[in-house]
N, C-alpha and C. Protein backbone atom coordinates (compact mmCIF):
# COMPACT_ATOMS: atom_id res chain seq x y z
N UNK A 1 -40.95 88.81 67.10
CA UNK A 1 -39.85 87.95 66.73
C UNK A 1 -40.35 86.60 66.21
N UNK A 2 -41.36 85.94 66.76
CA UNK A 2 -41.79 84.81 66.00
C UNK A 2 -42.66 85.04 64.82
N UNK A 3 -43.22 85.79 64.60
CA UNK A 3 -43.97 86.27 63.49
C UNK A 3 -42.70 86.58 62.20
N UNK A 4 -41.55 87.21 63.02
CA UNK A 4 -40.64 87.10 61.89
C UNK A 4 -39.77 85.82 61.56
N UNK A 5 -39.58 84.89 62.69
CA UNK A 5 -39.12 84.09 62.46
C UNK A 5 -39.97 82.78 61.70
N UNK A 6 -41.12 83.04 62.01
CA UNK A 6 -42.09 82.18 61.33
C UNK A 6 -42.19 82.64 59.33
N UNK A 7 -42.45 83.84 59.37
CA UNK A 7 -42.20 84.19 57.54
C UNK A 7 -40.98 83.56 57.11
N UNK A 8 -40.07 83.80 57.85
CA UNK A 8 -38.55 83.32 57.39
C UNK A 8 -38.38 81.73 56.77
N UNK A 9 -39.09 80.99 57.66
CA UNK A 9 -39.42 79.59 57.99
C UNK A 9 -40.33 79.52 56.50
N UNK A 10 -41.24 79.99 56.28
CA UNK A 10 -42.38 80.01 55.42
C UNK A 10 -41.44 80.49 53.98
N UNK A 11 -41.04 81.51 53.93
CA UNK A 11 -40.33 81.76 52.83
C UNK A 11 -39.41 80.51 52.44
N UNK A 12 -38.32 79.72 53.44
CA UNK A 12 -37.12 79.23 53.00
C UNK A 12 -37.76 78.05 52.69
N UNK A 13 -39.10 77.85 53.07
CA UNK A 13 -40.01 76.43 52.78
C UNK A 13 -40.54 76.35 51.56
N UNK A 14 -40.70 78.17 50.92
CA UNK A 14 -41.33 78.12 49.80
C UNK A 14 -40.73 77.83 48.94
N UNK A 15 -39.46 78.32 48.60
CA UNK A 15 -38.14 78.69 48.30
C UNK A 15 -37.87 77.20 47.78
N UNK A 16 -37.68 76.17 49.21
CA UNK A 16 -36.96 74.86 48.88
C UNK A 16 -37.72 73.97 48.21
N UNK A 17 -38.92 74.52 48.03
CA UNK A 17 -40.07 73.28 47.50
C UNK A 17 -40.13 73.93 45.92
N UNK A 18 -39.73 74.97 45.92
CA UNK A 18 -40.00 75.61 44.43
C UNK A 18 -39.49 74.07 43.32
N UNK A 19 -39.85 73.90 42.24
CA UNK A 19 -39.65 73.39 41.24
C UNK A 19 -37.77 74.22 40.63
N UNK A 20 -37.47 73.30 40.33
CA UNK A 20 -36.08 74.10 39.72
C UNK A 20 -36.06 73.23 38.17
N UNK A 21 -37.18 73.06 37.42
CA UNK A 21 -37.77 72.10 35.97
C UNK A 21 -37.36 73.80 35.38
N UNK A 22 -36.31 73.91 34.45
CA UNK A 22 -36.67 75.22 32.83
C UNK A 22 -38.62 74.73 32.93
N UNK A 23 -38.85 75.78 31.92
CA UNK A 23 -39.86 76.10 31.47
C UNK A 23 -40.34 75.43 30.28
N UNK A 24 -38.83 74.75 29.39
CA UNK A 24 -39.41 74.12 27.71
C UNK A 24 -39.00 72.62 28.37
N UNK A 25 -39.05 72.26 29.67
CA UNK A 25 -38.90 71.01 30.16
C UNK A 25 -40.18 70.16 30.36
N UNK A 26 -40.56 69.11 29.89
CA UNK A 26 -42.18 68.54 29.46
C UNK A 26 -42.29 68.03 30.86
N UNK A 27 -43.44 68.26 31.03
CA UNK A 27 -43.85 67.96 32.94
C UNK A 27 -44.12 66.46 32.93
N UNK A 28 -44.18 65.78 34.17
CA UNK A 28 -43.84 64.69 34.00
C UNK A 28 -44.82 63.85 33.70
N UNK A 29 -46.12 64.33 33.65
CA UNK A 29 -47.57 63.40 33.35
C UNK A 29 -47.46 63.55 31.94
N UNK A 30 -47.04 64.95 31.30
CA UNK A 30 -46.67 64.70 29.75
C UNK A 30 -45.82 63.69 29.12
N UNK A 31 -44.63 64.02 30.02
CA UNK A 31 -43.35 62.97 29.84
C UNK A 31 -44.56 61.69 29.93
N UNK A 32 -44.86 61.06 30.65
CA UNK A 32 -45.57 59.65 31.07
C UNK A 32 -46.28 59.39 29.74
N UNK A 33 -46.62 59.82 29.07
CA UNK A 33 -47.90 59.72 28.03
C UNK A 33 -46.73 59.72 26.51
N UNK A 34 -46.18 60.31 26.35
CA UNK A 34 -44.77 61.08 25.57
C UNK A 34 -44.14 59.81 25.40
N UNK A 35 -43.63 59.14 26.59
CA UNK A 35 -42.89 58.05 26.29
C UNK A 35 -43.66 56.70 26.04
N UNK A 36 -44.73 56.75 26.68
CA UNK A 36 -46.13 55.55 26.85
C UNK A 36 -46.32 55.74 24.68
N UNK A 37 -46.43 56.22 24.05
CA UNK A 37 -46.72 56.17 23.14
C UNK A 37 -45.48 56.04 22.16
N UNK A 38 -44.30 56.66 22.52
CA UNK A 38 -43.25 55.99 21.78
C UNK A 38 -42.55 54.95 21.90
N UNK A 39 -42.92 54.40 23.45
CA UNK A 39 -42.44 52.81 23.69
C UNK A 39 -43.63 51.96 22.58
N UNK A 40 -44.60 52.14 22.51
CA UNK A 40 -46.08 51.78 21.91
C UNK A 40 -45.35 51.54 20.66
N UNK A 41 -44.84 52.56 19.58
CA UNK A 41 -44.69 52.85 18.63
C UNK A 41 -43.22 52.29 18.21
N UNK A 42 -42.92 51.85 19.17
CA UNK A 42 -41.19 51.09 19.15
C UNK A 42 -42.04 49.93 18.45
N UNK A 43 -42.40 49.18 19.88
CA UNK A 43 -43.20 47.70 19.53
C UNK A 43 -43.94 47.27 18.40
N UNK A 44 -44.55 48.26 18.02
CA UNK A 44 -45.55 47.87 16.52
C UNK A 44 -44.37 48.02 15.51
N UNK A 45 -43.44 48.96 15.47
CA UNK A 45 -42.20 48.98 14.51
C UNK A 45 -41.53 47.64 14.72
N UNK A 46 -41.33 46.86 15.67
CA UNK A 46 -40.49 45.59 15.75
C UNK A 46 -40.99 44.65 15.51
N UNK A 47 -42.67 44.82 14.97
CA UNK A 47 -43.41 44.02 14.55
C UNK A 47 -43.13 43.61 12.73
N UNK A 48 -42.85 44.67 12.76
CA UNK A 48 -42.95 44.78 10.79
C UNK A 48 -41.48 44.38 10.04
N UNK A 49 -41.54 44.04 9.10
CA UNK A 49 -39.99 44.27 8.62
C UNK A 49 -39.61 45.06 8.00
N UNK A 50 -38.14 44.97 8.55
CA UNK A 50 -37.25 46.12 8.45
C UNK A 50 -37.34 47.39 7.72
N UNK A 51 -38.02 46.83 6.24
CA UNK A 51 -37.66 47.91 5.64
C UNK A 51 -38.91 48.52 5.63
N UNK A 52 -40.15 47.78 5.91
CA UNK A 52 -41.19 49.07 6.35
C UNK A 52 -41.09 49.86 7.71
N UNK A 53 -40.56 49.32 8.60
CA UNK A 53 -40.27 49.85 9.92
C UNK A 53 -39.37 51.22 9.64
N UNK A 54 -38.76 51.20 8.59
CA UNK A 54 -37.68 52.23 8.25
C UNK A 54 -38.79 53.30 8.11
N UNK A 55 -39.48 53.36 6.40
CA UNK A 55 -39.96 53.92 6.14
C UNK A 55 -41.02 54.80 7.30
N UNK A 56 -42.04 53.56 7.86
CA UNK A 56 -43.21 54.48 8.55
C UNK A 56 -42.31 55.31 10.22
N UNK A 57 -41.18 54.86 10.57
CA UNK A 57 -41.03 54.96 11.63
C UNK A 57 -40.97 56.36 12.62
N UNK A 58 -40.76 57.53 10.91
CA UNK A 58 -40.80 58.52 11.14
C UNK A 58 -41.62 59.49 11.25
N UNK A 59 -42.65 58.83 10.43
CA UNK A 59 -44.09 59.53 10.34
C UNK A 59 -44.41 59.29 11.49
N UNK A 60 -44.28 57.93 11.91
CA UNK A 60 -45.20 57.99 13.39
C UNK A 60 -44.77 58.84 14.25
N UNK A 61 -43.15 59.06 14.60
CA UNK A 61 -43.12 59.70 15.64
C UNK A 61 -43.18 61.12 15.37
N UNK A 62 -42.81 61.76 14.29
CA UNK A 62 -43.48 62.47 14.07
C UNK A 62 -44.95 62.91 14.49
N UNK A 63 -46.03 62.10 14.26
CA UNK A 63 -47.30 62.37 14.65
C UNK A 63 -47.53 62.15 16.05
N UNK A 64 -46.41 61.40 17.25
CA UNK A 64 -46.50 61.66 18.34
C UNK A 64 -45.97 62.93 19.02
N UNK A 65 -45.03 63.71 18.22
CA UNK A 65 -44.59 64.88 18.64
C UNK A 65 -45.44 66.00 18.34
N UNK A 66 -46.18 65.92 16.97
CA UNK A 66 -47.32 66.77 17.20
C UNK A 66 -48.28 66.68 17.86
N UNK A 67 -48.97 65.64 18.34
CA UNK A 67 -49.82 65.60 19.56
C UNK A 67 -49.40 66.47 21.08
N UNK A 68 -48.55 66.17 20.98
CA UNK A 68 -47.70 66.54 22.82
C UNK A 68 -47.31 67.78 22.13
N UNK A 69 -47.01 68.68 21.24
CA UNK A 69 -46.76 69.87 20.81
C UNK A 69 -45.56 69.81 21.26
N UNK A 70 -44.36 69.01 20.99
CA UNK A 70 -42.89 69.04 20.87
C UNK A 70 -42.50 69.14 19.77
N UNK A 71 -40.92 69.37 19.67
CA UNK A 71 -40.04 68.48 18.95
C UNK A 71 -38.82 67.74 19.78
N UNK A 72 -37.86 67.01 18.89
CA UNK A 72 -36.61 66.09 18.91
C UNK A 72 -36.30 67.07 19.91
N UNK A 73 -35.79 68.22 20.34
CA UNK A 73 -34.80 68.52 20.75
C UNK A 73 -35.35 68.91 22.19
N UNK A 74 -36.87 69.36 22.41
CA UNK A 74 -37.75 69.30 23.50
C UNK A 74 -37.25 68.31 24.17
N UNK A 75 -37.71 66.83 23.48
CA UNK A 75 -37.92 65.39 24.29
C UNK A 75 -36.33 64.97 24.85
N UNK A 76 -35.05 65.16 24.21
CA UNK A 76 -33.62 64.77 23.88
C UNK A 76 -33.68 66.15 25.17
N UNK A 77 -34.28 66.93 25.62
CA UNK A 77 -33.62 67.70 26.93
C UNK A 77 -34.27 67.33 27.97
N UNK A 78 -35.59 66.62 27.62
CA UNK A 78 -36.21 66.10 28.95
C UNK A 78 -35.67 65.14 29.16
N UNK A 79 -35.55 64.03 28.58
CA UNK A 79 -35.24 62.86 29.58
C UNK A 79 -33.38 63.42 29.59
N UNK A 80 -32.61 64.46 28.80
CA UNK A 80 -31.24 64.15 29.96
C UNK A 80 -31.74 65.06 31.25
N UNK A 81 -32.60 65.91 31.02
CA UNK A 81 -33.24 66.51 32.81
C UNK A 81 -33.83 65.71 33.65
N UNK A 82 -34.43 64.50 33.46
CA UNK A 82 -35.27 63.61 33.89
C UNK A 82 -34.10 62.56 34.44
N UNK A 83 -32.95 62.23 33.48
CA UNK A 83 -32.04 61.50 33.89
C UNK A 83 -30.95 61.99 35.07
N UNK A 84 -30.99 62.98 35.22
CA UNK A 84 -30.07 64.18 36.18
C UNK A 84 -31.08 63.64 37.65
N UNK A 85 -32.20 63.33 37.52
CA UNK A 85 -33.09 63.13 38.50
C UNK A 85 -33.45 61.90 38.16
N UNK A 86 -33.18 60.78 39.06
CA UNK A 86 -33.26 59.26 38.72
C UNK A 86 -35.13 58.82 39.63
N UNK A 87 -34.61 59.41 40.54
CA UNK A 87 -36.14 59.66 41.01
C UNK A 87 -37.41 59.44 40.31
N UNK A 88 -37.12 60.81 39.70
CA UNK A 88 -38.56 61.10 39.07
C UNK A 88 -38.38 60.16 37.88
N UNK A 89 -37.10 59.89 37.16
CA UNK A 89 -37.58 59.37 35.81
C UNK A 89 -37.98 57.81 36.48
N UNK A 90 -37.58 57.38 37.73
CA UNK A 90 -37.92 55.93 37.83
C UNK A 90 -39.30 55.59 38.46
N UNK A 91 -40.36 57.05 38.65
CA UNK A 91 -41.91 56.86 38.86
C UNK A 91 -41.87 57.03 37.82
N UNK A 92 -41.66 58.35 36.49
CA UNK A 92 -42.12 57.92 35.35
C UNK A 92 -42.03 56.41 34.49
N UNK A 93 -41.29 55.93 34.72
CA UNK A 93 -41.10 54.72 33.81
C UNK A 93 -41.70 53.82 34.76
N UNK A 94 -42.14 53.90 35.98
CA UNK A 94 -42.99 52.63 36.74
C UNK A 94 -44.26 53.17 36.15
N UNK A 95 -44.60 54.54 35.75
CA UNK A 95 -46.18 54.73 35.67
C UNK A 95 -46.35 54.38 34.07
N UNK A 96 -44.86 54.74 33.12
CA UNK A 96 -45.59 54.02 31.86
C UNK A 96 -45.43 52.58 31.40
N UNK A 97 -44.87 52.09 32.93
CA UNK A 97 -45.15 50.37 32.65
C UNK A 97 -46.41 50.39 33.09
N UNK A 98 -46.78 50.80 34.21
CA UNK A 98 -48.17 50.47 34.52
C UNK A 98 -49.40 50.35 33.61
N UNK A 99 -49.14 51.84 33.13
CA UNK A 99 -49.84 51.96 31.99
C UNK A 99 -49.79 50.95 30.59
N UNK A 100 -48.76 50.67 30.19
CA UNK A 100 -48.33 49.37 29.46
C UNK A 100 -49.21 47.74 29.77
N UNK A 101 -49.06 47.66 30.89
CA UNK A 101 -49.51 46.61 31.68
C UNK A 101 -51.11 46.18 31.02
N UNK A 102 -51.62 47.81 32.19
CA UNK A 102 -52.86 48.03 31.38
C UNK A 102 -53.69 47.89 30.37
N UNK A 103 -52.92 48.10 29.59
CA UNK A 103 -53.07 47.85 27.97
C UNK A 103 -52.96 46.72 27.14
N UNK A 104 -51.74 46.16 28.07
CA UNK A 104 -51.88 44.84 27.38
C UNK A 104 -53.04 43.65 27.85
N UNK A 105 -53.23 44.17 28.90
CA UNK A 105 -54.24 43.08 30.06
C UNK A 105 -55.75 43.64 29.31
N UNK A 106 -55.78 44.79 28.49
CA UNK A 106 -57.19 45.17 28.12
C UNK A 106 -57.08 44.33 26.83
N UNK A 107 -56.12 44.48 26.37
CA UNK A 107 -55.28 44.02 24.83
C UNK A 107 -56.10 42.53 24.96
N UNK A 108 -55.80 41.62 25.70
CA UNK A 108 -55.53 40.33 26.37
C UNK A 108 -57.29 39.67 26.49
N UNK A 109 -58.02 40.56 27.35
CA UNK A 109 -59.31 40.15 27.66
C UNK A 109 -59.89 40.35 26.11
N UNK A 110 -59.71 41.42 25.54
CA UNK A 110 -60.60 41.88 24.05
C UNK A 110 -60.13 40.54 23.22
N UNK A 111 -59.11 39.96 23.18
CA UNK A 111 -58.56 38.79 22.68
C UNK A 111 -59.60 37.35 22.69
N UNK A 112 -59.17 37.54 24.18
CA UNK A 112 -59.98 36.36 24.88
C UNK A 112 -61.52 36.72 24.32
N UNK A 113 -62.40 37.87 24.58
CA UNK A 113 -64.06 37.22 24.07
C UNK A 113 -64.20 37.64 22.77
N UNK A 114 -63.33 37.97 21.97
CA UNK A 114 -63.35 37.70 20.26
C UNK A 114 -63.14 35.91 19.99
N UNK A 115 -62.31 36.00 20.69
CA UNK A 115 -61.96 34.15 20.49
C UNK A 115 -63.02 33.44 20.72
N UNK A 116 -63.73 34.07 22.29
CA UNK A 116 -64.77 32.86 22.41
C UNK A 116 -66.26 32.90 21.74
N UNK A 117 -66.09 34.31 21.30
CA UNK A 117 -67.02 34.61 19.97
C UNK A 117 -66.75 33.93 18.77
N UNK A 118 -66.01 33.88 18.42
CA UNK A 118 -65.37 32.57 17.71
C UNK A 118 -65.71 31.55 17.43
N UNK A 119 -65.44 30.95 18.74
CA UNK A 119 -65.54 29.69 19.42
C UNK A 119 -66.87 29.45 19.14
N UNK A 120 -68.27 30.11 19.97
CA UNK A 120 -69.71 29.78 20.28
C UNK A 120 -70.25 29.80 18.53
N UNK A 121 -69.47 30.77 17.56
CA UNK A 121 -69.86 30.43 16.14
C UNK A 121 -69.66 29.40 15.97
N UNK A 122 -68.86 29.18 15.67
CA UNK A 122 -68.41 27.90 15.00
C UNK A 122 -69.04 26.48 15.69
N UNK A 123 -69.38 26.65 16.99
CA UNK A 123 -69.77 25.35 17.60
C UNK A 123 -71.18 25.80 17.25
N UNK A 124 -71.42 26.65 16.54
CA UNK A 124 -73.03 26.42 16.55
C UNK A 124 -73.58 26.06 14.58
N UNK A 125 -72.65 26.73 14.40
CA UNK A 125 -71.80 26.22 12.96
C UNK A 125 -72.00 24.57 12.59
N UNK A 126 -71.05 24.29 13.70
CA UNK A 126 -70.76 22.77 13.85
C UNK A 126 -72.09 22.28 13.74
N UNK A 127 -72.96 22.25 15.11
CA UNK A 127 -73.81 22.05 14.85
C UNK A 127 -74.69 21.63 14.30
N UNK A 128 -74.87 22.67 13.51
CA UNK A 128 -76.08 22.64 12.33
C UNK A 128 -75.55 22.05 11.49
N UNK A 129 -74.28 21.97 10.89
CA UNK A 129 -74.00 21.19 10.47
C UNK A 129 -74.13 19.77 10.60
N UNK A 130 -73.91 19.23 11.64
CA UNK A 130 -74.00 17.78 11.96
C UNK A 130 -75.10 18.03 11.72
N UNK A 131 -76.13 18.43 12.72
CA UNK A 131 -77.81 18.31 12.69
C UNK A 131 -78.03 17.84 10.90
N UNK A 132 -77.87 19.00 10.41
CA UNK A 132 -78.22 18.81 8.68
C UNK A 132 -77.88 17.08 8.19
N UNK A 133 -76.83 16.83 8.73
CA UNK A 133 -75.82 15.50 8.62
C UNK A 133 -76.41 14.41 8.89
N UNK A 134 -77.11 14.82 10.05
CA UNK A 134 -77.92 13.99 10.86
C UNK A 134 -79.14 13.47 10.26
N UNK A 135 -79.98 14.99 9.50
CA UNK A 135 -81.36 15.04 8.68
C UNK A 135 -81.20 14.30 7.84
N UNK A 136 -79.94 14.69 6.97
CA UNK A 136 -79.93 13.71 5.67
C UNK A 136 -80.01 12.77 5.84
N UNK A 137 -79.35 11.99 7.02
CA UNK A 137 -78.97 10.69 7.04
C UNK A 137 -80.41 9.64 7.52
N UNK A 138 -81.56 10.63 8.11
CA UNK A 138 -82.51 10.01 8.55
C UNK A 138 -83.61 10.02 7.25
N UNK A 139 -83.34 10.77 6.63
CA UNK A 139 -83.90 11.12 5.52
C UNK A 139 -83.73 9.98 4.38
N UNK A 140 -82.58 9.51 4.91
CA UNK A 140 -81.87 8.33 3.42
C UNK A 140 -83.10 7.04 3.72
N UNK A 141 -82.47 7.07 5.60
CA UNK A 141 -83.40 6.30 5.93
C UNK A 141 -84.76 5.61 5.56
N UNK A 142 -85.44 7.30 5.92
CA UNK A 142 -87.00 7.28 5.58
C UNK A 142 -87.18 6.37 4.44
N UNK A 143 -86.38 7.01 3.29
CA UNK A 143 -86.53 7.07 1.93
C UNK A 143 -86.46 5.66 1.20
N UNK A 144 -85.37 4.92 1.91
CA UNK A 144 -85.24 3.65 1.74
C UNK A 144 -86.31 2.58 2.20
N UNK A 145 -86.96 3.11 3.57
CA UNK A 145 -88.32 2.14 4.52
C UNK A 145 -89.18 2.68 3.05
N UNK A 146 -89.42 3.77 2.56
CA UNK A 146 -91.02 4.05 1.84
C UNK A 146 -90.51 3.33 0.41
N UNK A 147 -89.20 3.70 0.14
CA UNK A 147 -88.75 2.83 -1.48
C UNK A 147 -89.50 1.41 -1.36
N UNK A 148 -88.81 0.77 0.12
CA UNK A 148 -88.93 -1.12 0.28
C UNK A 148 -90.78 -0.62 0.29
N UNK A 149 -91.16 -0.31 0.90
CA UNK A 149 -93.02 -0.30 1.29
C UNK A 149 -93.56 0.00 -0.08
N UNK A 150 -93.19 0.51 -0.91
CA UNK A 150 -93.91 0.73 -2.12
C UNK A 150 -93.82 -0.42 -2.62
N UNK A 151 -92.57 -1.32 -2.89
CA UNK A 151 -92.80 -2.51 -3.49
C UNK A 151 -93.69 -3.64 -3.18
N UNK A 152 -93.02 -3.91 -1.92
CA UNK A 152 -93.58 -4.82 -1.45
C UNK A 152 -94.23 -4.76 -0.10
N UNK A 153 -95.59 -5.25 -0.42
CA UNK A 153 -96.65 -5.51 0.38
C UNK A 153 -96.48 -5.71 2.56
N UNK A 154 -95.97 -6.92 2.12
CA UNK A 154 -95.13 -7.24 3.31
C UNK A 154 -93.86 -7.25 3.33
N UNK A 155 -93.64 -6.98 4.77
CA UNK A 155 -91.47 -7.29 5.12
C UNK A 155 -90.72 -8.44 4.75
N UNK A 156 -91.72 -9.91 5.04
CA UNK A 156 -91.56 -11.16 4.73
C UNK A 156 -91.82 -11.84 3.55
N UNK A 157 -92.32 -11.29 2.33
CA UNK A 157 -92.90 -11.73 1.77
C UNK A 157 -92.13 -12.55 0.95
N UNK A 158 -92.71 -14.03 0.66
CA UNK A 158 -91.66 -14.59 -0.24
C UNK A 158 -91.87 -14.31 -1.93
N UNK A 159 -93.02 -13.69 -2.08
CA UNK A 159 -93.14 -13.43 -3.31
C UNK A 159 -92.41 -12.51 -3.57
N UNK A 160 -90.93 -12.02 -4.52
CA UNK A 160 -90.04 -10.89 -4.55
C UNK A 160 -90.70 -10.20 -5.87
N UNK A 161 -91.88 -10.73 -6.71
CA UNK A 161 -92.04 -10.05 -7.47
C UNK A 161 -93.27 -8.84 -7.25
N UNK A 162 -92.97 -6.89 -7.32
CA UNK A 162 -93.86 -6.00 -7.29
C UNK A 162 -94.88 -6.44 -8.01
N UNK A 163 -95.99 -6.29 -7.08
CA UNK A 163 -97.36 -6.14 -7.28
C UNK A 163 -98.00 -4.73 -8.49
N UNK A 164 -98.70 -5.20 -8.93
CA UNK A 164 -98.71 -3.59 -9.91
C UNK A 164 -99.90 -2.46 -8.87
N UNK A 165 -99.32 -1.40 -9.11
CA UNK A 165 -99.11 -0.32 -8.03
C UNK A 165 -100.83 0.50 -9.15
N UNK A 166 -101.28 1.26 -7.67
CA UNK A 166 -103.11 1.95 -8.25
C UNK A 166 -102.78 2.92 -7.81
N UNK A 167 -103.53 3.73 -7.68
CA UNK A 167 -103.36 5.35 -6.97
C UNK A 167 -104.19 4.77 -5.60
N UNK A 168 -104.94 4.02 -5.46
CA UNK A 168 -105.58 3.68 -4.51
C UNK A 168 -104.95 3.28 -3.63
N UNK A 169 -103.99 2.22 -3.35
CA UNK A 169 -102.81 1.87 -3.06
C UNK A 169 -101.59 2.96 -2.37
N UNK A 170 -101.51 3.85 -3.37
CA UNK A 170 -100.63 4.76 -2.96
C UNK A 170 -101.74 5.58 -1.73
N UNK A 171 -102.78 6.07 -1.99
CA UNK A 171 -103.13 6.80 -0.50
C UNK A 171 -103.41 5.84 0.55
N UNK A 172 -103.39 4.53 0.38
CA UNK A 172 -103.40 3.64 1.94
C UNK A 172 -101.82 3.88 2.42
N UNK A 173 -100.98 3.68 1.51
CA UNK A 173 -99.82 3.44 1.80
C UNK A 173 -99.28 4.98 2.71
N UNK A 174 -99.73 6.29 2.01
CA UNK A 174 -99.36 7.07 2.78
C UNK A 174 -100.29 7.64 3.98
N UNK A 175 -101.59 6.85 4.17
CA UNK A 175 -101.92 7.04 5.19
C UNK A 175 -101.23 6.17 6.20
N UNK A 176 -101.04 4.68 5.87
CA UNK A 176 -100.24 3.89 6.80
C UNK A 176 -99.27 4.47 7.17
N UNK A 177 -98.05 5.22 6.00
CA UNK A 177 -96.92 6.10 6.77
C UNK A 177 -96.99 7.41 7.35
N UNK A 178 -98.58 7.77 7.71
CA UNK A 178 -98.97 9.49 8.35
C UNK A 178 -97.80 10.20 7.79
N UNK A 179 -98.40 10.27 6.08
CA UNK A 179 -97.74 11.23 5.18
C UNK A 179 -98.63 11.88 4.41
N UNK A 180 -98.91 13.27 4.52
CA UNK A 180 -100.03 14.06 3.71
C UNK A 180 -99.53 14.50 3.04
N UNK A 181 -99.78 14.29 1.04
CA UNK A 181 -99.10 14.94 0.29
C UNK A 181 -100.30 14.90 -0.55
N UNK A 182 -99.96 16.50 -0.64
CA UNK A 182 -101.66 17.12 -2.12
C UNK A 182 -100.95 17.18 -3.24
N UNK A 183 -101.85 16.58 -4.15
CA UNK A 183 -101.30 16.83 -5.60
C UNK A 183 -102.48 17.40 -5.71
């Protein structure tokens, strides 16, 4: 008697746990992915205007229904089966926010170190730039101390008129400024 009452038990357990989903009803990790890509495909459409959103809007979903191996009338019976069951459709739609979430937070970081890739260019950019800014400007410098030194002899000198210039002259002068130049 308990051996029969125990199958009984086992059967009406099997029985009540059975799935009661049709067969052309998309299971719900499909559903999750199914809708995760046409919510996806909403958003990039509300990105564009109007009248390209028209045009591509169909191709895309189109190309999401061939992926998942549906059509319109598949998806239009799952979620009113999914909606008959508030349950399940309200883990599905928590798991394709999650998933959403996800995406945008990956979306978000890839953002962030493109930017600061960016960023470390350009400040190095900067940089060299100034530096260069910097060269020239010491350079004007130089150029102006060796212009005044070629003329004149001394800093003080009250004589303002150039001395006439030797080649001899010129290599003291650039040894005085520890400048080696071969001709």
């Amino acid at each position: 008697m308990q051996r029969f009452l125990g199958i009984l038990l086992f059967f009406i357990f099997i029985v009540g746990c059975k799935s009661d989903r049709p067969d052309h009803i998309i299971n719900e990790k499909e559903m999750t992915g199914l809708l995760r890509d046409l919510h996806l495909i909403d958003g990039y459409l509300n990105t564009l205007p109007s009248d390209s959103s028209r045009r591509m809007s169909a191709n895309l979903i189109k190309g999401v229904y061939m992926h998942y191996n549906v059509d319109s009338v598949i998806v239009r019976e799952s979620i009113e089966y999914y909606s008959s069951q508030p349950q399940v459709l309200n883990r599905i739609y928590s798991d394709v926010d999650n998933q959403l979430k996800a995406m945008g937070a990956t979306a978000q970081e890839l953002n962030r170190k493109v930017q600061r890739e960016k960023f470390v260019r350009d400040s190095i950019k900067n940089a060299y730039v100034a530096d260069s800014l910097l060269r020239l400007k010491n350079d004007s410098i130089r150029s102006q101390i060796a212009k005044y030194l070629l003329y004149w002899k001394d800093s003080d000198s009250t004589d303002l008129k150039p001395k006439p210039w030797s080649w001899e002259e010129r290599s003291k002068l650039l040894e005085k400024l520890k400048l080696k130049i071969d001709i």
